[in-house]
Protein backbone atom coordinates (compact mmCIF):
# COMPACT_ATOMS: atom_id res chain seq x y z
CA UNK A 1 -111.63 297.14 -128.46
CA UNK A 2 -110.31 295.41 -125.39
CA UNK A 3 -108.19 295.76 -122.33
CA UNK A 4 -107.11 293.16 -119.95
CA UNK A 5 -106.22 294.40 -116.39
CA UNK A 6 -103.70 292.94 -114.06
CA UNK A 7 -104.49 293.14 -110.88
CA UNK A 8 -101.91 292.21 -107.57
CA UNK A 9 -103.44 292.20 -103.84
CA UNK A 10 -102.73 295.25 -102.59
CA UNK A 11 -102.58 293.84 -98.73
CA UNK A 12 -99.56 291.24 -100.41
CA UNK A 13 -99.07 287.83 -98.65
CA UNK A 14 -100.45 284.64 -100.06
CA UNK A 15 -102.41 285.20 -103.52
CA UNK A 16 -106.35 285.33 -103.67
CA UNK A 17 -107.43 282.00 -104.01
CA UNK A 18 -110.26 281.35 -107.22
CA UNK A 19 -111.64 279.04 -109.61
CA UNK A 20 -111.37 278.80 -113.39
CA UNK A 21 -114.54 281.22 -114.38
CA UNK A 22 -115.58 282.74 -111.63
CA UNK A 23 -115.63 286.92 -111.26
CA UNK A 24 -114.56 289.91 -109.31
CA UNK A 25 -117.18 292.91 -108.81
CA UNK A 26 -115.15 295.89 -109.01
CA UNK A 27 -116.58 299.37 -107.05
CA UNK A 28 -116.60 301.74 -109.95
CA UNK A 29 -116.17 305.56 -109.32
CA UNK A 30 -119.69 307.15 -110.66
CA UNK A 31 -121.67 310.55 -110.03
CA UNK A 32 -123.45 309.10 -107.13
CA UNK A 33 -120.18 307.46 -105.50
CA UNK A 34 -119.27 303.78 -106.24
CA UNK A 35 -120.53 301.73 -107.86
CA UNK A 36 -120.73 297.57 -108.43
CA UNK A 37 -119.68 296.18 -111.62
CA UNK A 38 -119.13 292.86 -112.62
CA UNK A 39 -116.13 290.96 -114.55
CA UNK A 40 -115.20 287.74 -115.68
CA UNK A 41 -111.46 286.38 -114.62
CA UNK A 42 -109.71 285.55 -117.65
CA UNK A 43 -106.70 284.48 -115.71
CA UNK A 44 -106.29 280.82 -114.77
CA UNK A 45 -105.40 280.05 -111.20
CA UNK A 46 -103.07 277.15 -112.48
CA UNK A 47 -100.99 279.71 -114.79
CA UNK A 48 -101.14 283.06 -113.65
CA UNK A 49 -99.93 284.70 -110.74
CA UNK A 50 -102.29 287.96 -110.36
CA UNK A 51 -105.80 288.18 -111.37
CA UNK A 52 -106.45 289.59 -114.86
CA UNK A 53 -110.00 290.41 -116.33
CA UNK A 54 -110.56 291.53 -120.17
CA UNK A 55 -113.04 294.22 -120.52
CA UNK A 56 -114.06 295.37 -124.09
CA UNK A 57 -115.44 298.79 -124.54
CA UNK A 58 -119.00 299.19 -124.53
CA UNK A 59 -120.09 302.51 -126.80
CA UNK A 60 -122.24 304.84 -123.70
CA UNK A 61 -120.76 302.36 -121.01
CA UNK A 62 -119.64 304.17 -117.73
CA UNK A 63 -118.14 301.31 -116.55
CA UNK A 64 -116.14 300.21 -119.17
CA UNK A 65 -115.14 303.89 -120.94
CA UNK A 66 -113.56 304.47 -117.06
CA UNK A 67 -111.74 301.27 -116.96
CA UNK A 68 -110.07 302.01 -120.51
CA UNK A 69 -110.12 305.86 -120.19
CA UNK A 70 -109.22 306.28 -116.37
CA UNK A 71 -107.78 303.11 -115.01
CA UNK A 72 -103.68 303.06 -114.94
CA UNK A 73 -101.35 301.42 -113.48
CA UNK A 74 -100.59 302.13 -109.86
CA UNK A 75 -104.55 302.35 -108.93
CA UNK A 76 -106.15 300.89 -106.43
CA UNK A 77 -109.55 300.21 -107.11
CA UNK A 78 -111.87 298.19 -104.45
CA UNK A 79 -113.52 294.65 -105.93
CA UNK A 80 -115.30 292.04 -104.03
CA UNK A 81 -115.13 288.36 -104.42
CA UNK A 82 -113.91 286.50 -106.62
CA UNK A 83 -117.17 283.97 -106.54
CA UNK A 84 -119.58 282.29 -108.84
CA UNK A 85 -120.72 279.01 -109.56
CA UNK A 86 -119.51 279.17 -113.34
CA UNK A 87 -116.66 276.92 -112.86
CA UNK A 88 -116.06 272.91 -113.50
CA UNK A 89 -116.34 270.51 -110.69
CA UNK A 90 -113.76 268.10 -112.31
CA UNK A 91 -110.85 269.65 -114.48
CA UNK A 92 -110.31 266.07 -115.72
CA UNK A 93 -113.18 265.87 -117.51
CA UNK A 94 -113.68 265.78 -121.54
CA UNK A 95 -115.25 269.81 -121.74
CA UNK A 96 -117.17 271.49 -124.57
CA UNK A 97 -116.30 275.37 -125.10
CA UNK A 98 -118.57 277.40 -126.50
CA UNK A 99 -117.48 281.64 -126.63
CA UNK A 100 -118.79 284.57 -128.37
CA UNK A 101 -117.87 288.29 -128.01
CA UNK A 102 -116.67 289.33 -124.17
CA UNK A 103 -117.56 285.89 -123.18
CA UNK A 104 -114.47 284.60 -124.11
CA UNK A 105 -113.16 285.46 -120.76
CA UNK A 106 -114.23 283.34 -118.47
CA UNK A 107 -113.93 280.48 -120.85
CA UNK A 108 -109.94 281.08 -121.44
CA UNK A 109 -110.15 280.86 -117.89
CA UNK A 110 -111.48 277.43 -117.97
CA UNK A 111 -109.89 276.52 -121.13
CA UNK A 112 -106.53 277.02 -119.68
CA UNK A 113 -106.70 275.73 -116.72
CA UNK A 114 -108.25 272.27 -117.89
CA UNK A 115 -105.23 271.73 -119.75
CA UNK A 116 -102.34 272.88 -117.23
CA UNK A 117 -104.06 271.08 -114.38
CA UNK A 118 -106.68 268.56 -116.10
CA UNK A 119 -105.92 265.35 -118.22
CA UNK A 120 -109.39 265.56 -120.46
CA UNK A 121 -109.71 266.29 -124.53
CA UNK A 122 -110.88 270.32 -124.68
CA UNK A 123 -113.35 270.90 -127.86
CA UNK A 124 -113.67 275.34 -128.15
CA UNK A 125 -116.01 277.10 -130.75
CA UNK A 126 -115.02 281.32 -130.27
CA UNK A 127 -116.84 283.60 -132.43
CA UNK A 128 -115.95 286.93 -132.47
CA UNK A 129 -117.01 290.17 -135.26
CA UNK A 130 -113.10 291.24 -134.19
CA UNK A 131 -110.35 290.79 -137.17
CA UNK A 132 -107.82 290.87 -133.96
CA UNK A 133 -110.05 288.67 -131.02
CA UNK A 134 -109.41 288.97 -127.90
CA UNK A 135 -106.74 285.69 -126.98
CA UNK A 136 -107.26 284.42 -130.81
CA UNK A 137 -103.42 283.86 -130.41
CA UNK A 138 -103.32 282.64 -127.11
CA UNK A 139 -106.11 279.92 -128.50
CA UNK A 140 -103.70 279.23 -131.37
CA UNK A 141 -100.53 278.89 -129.01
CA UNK A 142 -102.38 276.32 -126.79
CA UNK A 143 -103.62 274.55 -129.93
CA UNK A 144 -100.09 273.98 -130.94
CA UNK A 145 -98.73 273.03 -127.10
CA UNK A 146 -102.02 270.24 -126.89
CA UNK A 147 -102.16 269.11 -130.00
CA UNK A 148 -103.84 266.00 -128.85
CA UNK A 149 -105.60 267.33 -126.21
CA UNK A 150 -107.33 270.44 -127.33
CA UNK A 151 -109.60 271.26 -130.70
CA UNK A 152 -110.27 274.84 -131.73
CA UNK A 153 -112.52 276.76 -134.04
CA UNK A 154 -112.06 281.05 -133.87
CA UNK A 155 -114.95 282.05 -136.08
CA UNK A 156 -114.60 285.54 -137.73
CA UNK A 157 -118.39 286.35 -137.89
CA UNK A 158 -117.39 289.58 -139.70
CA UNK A 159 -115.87 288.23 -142.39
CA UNK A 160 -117.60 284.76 -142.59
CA UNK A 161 -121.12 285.96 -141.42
CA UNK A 162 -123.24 283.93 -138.87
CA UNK A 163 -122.37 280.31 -138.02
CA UNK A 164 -124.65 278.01 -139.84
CA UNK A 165 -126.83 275.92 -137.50
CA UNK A 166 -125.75 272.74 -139.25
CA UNK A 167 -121.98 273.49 -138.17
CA UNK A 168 -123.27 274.27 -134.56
CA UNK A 169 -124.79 270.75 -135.10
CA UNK A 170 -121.31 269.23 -136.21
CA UNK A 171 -119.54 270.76 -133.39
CA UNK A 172 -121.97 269.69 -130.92
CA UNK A 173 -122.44 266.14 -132.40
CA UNK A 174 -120.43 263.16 -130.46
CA UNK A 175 -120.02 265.65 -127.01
CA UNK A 176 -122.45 262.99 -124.84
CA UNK A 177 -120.46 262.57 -121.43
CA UNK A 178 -119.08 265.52 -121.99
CA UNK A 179 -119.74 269.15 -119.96
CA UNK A 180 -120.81 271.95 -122.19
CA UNK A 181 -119.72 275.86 -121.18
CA UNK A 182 -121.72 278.53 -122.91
CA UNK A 183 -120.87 282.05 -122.73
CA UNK A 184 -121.67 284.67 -125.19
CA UNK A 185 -124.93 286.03 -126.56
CA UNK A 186 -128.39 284.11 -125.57
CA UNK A 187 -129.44 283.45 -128.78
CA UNK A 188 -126.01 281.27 -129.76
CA UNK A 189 -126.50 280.09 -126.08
CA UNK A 190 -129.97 279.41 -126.72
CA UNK A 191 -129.38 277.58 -130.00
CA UNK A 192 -126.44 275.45 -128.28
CA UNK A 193 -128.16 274.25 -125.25
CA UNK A 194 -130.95 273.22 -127.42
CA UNK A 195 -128.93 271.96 -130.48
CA UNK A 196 -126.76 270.02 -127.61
CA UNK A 197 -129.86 268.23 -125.59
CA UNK A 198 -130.87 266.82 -129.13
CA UNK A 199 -127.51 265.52 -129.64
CA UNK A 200 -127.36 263.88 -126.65
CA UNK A 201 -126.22 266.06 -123.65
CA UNK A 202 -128.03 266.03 -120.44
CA UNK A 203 -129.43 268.52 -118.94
CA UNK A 204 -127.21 268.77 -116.14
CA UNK A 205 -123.84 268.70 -118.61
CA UNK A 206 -124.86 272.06 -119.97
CA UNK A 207 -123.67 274.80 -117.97
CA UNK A 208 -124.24 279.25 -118.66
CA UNK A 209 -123.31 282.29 -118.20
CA UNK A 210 -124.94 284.85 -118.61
CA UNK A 211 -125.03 288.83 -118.13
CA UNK A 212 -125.23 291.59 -120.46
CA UNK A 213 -123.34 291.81 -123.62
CA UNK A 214 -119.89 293.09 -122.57
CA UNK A 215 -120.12 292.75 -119.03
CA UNK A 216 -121.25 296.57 -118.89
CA UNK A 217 -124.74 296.93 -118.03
CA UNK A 218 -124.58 300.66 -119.16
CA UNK A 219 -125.48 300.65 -122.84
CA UNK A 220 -127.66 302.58 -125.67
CA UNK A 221 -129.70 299.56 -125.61
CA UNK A 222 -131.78 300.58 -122.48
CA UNK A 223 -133.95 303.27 -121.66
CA UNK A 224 -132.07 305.98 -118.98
CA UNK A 225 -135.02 306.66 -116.88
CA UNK A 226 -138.12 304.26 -116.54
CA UNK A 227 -141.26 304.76 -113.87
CA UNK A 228 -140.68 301.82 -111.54
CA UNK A 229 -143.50 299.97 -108.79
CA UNK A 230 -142.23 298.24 -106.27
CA UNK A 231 -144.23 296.05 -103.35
CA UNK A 232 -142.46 295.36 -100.74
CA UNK A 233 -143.24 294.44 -97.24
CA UNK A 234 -146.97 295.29 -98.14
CA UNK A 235 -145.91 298.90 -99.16
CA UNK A 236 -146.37 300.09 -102.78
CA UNK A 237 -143.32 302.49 -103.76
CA UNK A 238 -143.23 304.26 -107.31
CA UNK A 239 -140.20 306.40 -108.75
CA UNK A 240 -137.91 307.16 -111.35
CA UNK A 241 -135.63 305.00 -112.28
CA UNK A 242 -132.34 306.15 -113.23
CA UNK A 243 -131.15 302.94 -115.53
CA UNK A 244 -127.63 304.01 -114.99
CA UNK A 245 -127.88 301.91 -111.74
CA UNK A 246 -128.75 298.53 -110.97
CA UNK A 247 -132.54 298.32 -108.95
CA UNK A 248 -131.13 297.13 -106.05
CA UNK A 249 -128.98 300.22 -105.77
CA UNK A 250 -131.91 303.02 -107.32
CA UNK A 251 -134.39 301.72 -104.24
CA UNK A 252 -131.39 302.23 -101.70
CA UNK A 253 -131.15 305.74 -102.92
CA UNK A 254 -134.41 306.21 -102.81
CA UNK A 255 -134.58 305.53 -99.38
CA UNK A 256 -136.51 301.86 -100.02
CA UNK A 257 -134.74 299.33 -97.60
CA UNK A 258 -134.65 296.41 -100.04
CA UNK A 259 -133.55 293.53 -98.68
CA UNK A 260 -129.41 292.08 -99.99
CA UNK A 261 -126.72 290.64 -98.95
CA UNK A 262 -123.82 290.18 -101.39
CA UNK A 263 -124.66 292.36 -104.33
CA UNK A 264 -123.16 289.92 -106.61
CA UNK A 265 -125.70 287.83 -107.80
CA UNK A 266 -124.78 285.01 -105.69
CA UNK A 267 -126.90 284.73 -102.27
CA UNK A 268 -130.28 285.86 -103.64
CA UNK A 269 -131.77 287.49 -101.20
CA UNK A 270 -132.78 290.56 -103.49
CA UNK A 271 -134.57 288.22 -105.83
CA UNK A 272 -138.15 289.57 -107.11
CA UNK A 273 -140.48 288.34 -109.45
CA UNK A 274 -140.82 291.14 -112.79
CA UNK A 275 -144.50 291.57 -112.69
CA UNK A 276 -144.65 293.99 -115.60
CA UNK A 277 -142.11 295.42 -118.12
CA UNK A 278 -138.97 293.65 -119.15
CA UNK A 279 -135.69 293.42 -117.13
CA UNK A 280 -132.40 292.15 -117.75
CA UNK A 281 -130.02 291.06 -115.49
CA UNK A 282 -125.90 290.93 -115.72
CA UNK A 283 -125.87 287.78 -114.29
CA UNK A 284 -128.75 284.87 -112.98
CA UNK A 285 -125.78 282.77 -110.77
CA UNK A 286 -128.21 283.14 -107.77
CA UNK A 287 -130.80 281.85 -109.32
CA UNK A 288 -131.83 278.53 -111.39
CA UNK A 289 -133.48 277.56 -114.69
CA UNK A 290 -136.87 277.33 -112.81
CA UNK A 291 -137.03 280.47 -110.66
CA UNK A 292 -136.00 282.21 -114.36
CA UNK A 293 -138.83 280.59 -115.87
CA UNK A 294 -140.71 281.93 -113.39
CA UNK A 295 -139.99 285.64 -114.10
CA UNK A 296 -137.87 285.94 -110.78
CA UNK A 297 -134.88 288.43 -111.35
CA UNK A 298 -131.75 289.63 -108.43
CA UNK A 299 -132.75 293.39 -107.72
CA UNK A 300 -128.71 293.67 -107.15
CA UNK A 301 -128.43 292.54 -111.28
CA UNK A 302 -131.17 294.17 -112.27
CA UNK A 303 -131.81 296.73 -115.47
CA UNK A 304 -134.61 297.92 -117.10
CA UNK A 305 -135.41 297.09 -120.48
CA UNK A 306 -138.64 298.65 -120.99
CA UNK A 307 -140.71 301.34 -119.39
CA UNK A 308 -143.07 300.71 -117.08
CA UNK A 309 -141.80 298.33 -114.59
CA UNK A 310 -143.38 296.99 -111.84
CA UNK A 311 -141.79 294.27 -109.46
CA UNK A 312 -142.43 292.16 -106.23
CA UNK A 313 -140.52 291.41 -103.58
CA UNK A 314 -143.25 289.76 -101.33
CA UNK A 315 -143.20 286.45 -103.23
C-alpha cells in the first residue's frame, strides 16, 4: 500500500526550488527523538505546485507505519533538502526509464517533467507485484497526451511473474545515445546496467538510484541489534548497535564524535570503509562506482546487515 504526501512551505513565499528526482529527508518522530529519513519527490517541478513524495508501507517500518498511521493533514513535520544528484542534466534528451516497486517515484518525477519541459522521445519499463501500482494511471494518461513522444510498459510481476531477460534485452536494444535511469531493486538494476552496456550504452549514460527497498531502512530484513567496531581517530570503540538507527546516528548516541556534515548522503564526509560484516546503505549519492567497489559506505546511510560489524573511518 501507498500514500503520497503533499507538502506546502510552511514559511510561504516563493516555492522550494528542485530538480526532477532528487529527495527530501524528513525528521521522523522516534523513541530517541527525531529522526532522518529519506524520500524520493514524485512531484515534477514543471507540473506541480507543492512537493509530493509516495511512500509505500514497509511491514516493521517505523518510518513508514508513522507516515501512513500518524501523519495528517495540518502537520508540520521538519525535512531537509531537497538535493541529490539523481536528476538529468538535459531534459531534451532521448531518456530510458527503468522502475520497479517504490522506485517509481523519483522516476515519475523525471518522466514528467521531460515531457512538460523537454522535447526528447521517453522509453519507461515499471514493474510492480501491485494489481493497483502506484501512478499506473498517471503512466497511462501521459501515454495517451504523448503519444509520439513517450513509450510505456507497466509490468504486473504478480500476475505475469518475473520479466524475462530476453524482453529486458528488447527494451534495452536500440537506446545508444540515449540516458538510462534505474531505480528499483539491484538485481533488475544490476541486470539493466549490464544488459544495457552490451547493447551499446556507455558507461556514463547509465545513471542509479539506489537505497533500501521502500525507502524505509527499518525492515524484518535486518538484524535489531548487532556488536559494532569502530576505529576512528586511532581509537577502537565497540557497542551495541541498535539497527533501528542509521551508524552515523548510533555512534552520536554513544557519545563517538563521528565526523558529518549533511546527513543526507550527499557531502561524504561520514564515509568509512566496511571492514567486516555486511552493510547496506539507503542511498550511495555521495559516493561513486569506485569508492563502492572499494567497500566504502556513508556512516549517515548506513545499516547493518549482518552481525559482527567492524568499520574504519581512518582511511
Amino acid at each position: 500500500m501507498s500514500l503520497t504526501v503533499v507538502f506546502e512551505h510552511a514559511g510561504g513565499g516563493e516555492p522550494i526550488e528542485y530538480l526532477p528526482g532528487q529527495f527530501l529527508t524528513l525528521w521522523i518522530p522516534g523513541k530517541a527523538g527525531l529522526v532522518p529519513r529519506n524520500y524520493s519527490l514524485s512531484s515534477s517541478p514543471h507540473i506541480d505546485d507543492d512537493l509530493h513524495v509516495t511512500v509505500q508501507r514497509v511491514l516493521g517500518g517505523r518510518a513508514s507505519t508513522w507516515i501512513h498511521d500518524e501523519l495528517s493533514p495540518g502537520m508540520y513535520i521538519d525535512a531537509d533538502g531537497p538535493t541529490g544528484v539523481f536528476t538529468p542534466g538535459d531534459l531534451t534528451l532521448d531518456l530510458t526509464l527503468v522502475a520497479s516497486g517504490s522506485g517509481i517515484g523519483p522516476i515519475v518525477s523525471i518522466l514528467k517533467s521531460a515531457l512538460a519541459a523537454g522535447t526528447g522521445k521517453v522509453n519507461l519499463l515499471y514493474l510492480s507485484r501491485m494489481d493497483d501500482a502506484p501512478f499506473a494511471e498517471d503512466i497511462e494518461a501521459l501515454a495517451l497526451e504523448y503519444e509520439h513522444r513517450l513509450t510505456s510498459t507497466v509490468w504486473n510481476s504478480h500476475r505475469r511473474g518475473r520479466i524475462p531477460v530476453e524482453q529486458l534485452r528488447a527494451f534495452l536494444v536500440g537506446g545508444a545515445g540515449r540516458e538510462l535511469y534505474l531505480c528499483g531493486s539491484t538485481s533488475l538494476m544490476n541486470a539493466c546496467a549490464e544488459l544495457a552496456v552490451d547493447s551499446g550504452y556507455e558507461q556514463h549514460q547509465i545513471h542509479r538510484e539506489d537505497f533500501l527497498s521502500g525507502t524505509d531502512p527499518i525492515s524484518d530484513s535486518l538484524p535489531r541489534v548487532v556488536k559494532a567496531k569502530v576505529q576512528l581517530f586511532g581509537e577502537t570503540h565497540t557497542w551495541a548497535w541498535n539497527n533501528e538507527a542509521v551508524l552515523l546516528e548510533s555512534m552520536l548516541e554513544q557519545g563517538i564524535a563521528a565526523p558529518f556534515s549533511c546527513r543526507s548522503g550527499i557531502c561524504s564526509a561520514c564515509q568509512c570503509r566496511v571492514v567486516a560484516g555486511d552493510v547496506v546503505m539507503n542511498r550511495a549519492d555521495g559516493l561513486d562506482p569506485e569508492q563502492i567497489e572499494q567497500n566504502i559506505v556513508l556512516a549517515c546511510q548506513s545499516h547493518a546487515m549482518s552481525e559482527g560489524v567492524e568499520l574504519d573511518f581512518d582511511i
